[in-house]
Protein backbone atom coordinates (compact mmCIF):
# COMPACT_ATOMS: atom_id res chain seq x y z
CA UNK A 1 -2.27 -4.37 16.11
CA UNK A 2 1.21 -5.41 14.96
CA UNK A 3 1.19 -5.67 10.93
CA UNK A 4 3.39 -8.01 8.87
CA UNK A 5 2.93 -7.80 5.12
CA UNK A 6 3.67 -9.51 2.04
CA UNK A 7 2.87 -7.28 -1.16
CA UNK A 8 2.94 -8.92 -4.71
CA UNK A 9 2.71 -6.42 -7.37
CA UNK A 10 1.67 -7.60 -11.27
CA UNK A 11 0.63 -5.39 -14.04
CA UNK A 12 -2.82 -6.46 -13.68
CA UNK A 13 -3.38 -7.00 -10.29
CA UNK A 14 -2.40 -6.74 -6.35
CA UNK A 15 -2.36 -9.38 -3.95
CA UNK A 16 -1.21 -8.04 -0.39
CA UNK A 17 -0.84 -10.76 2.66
CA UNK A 18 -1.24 -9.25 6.00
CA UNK A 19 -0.37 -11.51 9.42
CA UNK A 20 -0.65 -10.28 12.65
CA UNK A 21 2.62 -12.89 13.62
CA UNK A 22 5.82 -12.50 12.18
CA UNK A 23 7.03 -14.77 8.92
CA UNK A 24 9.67 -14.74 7.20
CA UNK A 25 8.94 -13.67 3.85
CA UNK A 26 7.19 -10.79 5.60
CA UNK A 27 8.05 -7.41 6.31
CA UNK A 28 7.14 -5.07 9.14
CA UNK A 29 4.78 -3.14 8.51
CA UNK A 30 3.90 -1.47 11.62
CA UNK A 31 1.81 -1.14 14.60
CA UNK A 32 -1.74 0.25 13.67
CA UNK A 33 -4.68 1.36 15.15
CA UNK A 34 -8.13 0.76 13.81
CA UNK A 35 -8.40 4.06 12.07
CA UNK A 36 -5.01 3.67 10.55
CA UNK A 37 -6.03 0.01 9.52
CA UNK A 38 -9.33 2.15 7.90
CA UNK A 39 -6.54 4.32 6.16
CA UNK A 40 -4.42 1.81 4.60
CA UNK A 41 -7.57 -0.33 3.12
CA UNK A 42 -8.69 2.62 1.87
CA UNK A 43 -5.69 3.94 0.36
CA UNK A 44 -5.40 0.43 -1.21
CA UNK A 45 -9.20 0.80 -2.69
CA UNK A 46 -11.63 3.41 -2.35
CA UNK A 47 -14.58 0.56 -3.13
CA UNK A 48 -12.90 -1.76 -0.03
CA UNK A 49 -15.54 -2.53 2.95
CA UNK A 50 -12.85 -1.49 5.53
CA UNK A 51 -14.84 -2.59 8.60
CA UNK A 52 -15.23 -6.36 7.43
CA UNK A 53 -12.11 -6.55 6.43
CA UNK A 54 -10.83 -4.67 9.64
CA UNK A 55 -12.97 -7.42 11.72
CA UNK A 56 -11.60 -10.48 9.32
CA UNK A 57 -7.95 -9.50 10.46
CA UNK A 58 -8.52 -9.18 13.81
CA UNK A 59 -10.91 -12.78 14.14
CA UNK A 60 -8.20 -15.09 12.03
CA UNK A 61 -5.34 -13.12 12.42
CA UNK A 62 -4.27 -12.71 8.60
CA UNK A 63 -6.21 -11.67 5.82
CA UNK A 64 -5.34 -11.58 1.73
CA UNK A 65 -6.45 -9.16 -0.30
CA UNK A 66 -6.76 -9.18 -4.05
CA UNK A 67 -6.89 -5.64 -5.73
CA UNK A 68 -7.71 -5.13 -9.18
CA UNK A 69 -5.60 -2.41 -11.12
């Protein structure tokens, strides 16, 4: 699944957009596979339930994430 991404660090907190269409405030972020979707959430948060948010990108086609620090 092609990946663009939008990351918006703050001291306190983490808000990454993913797309699966390009925009223009978004950057590339590659063309992953499940598992490697699996990797990145949890790389992001150890806590994250990977295979609802793995299922939320593919159904709508974007998903935002909100990560506490």
């Amino acid at each position: 699944m092609k990946i663009w991404m939008h990351d918006t660090q703050m001291p306190s907190h983490r808000i990454i957009k993913l797309n699966c269409e390009a925009h223009s405030d978004f950057s590339y972020a590659g063309d992953f596979s499940d598992t490697e979707l699996e990797k990145f959430f949890l790389s992001l948060d150890s806590k994250m339930n990977v295979e609802k948010n793995v299922g939320l990108l593919k159904y709508y086609g974007y998903l935002h994430l909100f990560i506490v620090k």
